[in-house]
C-alpha atoms as a PDB file:
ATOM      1  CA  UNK A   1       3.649  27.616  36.279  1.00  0.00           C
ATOM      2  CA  UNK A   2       3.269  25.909  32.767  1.00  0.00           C
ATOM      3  CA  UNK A   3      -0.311  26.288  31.140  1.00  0.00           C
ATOM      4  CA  UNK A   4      -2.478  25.835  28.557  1.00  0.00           C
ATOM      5  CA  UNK A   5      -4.202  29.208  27.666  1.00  0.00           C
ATOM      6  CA  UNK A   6      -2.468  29.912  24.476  1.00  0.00           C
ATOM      7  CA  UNK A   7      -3.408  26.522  23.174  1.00  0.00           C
ATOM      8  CA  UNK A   8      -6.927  26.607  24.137  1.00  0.00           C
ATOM      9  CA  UNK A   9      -7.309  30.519  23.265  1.00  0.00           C
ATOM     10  CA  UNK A  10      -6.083  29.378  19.790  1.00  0.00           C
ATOM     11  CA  UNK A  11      -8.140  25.974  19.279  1.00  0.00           C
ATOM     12  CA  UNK A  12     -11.307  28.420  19.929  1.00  0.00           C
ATOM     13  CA  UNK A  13      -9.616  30.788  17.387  1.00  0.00           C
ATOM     14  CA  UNK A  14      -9.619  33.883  19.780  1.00  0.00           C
ATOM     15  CA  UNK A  15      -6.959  36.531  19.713  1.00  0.00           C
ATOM     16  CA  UNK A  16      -5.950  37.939  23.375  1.00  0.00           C
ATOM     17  CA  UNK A  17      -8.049  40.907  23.130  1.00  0.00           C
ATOM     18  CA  UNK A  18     -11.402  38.250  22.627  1.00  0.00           C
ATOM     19  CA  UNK A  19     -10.163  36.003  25.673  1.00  0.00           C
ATOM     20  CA  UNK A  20      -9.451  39.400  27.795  1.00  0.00           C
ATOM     21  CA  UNK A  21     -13.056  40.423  27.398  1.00  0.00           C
ATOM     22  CA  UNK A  22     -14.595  37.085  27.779  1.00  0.00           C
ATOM     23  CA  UNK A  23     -12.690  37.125  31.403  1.00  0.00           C
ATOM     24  CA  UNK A  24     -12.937  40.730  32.757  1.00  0.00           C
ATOM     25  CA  UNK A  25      -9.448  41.584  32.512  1.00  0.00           C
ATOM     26  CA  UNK A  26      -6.727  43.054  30.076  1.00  0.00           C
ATOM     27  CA  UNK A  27      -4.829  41.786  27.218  1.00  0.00           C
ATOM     28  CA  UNK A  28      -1.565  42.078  28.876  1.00  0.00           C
ATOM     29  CA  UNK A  29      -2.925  40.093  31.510  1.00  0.00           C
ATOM     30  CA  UNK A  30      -3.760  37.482  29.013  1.00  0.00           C
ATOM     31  CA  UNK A  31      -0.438  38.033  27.470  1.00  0.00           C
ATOM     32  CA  UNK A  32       1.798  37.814  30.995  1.00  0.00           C
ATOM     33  CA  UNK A  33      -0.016  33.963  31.978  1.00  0.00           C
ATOM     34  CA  UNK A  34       0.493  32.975  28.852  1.00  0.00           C
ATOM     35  CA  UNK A  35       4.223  33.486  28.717  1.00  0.00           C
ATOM     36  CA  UNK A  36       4.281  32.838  32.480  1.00  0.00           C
ATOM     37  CA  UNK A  37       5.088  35.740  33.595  1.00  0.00           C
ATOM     38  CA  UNK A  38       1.938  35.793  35.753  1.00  0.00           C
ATOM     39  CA  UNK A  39       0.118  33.296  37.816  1.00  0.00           C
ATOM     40  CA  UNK A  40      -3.441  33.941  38.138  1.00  0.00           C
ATOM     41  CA  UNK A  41      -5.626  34.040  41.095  1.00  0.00           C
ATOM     42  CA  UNK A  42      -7.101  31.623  42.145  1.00  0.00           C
ATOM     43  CA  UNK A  43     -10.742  33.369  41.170  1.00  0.00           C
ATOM     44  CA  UNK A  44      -9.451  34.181  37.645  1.00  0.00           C
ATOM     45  CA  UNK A  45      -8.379  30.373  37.099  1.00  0.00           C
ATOM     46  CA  UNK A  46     -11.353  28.964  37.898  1.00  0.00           C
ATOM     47  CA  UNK A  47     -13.408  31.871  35.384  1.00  0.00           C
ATOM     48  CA  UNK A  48     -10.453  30.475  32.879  1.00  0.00           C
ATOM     49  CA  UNK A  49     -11.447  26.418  33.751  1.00  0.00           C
ATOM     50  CA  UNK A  50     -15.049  27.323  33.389  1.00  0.00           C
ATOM     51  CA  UNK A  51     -14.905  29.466  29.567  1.00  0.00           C
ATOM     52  CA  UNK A  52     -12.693  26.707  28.441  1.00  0.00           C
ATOM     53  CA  UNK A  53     -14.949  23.669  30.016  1.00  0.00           C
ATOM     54  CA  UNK A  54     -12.174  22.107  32.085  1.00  0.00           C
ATOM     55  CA  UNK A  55     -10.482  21.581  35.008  1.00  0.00           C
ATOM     56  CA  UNK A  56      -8.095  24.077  36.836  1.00  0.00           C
ATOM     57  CA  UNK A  57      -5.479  20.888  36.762  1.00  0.00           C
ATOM     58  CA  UNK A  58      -5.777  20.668  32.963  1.00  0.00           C
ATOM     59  CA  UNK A  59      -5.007  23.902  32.001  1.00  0.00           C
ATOM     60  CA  UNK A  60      -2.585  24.775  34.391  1.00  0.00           C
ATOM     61  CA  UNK A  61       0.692  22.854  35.942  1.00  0.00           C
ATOM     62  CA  UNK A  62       3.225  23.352  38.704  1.00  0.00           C
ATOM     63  CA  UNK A  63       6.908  23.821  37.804  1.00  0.00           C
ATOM     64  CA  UNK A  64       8.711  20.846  38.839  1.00  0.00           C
END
C-alpha cells in the first residue's frame, strides 16, 4: 500500500522517533509503513488520519 507518512511526518518536521511517540508505537513501526513494508491496522490508521488532520484515503492508497 502506497502512503503518505513520510511526507507528512516531514512537512511537520518530526523525525520517526517524534511520530512513534505521538502514536503509541515504535520507530521501526514508523519506519516499516513508511517503506511499505507494513500496513497498519485499521485502529492505528485512523490515530495516523486524526494527528495529521486528514482522511484515511489521503494518506494512504491501494496498490493497483
Amino acid at each position: 500500500m502506497k502512503n503518505r507518512v513520510r511526507e507528512l511526518r516531514n512537512d511537520h518536521g518530526w523525525s520517526q522517533a517524534d511520530l512513534a511517540e505521538r502514536l503509541e508505537v515504535s520507530r521501526q513501526t514508523v519506519n516499516a509503513i513508511e517503506t511499505g513494508k507494513y500496513d497498519p491496522s485499521l485502529p492505528l490508521a485512523f490515530r495516523i488520519a486524526r494527528l495529521f488532520g486528514l482522511s484515511i484515503e489521503t494518506i494512504f492508497e491501494p496498490d493497483p
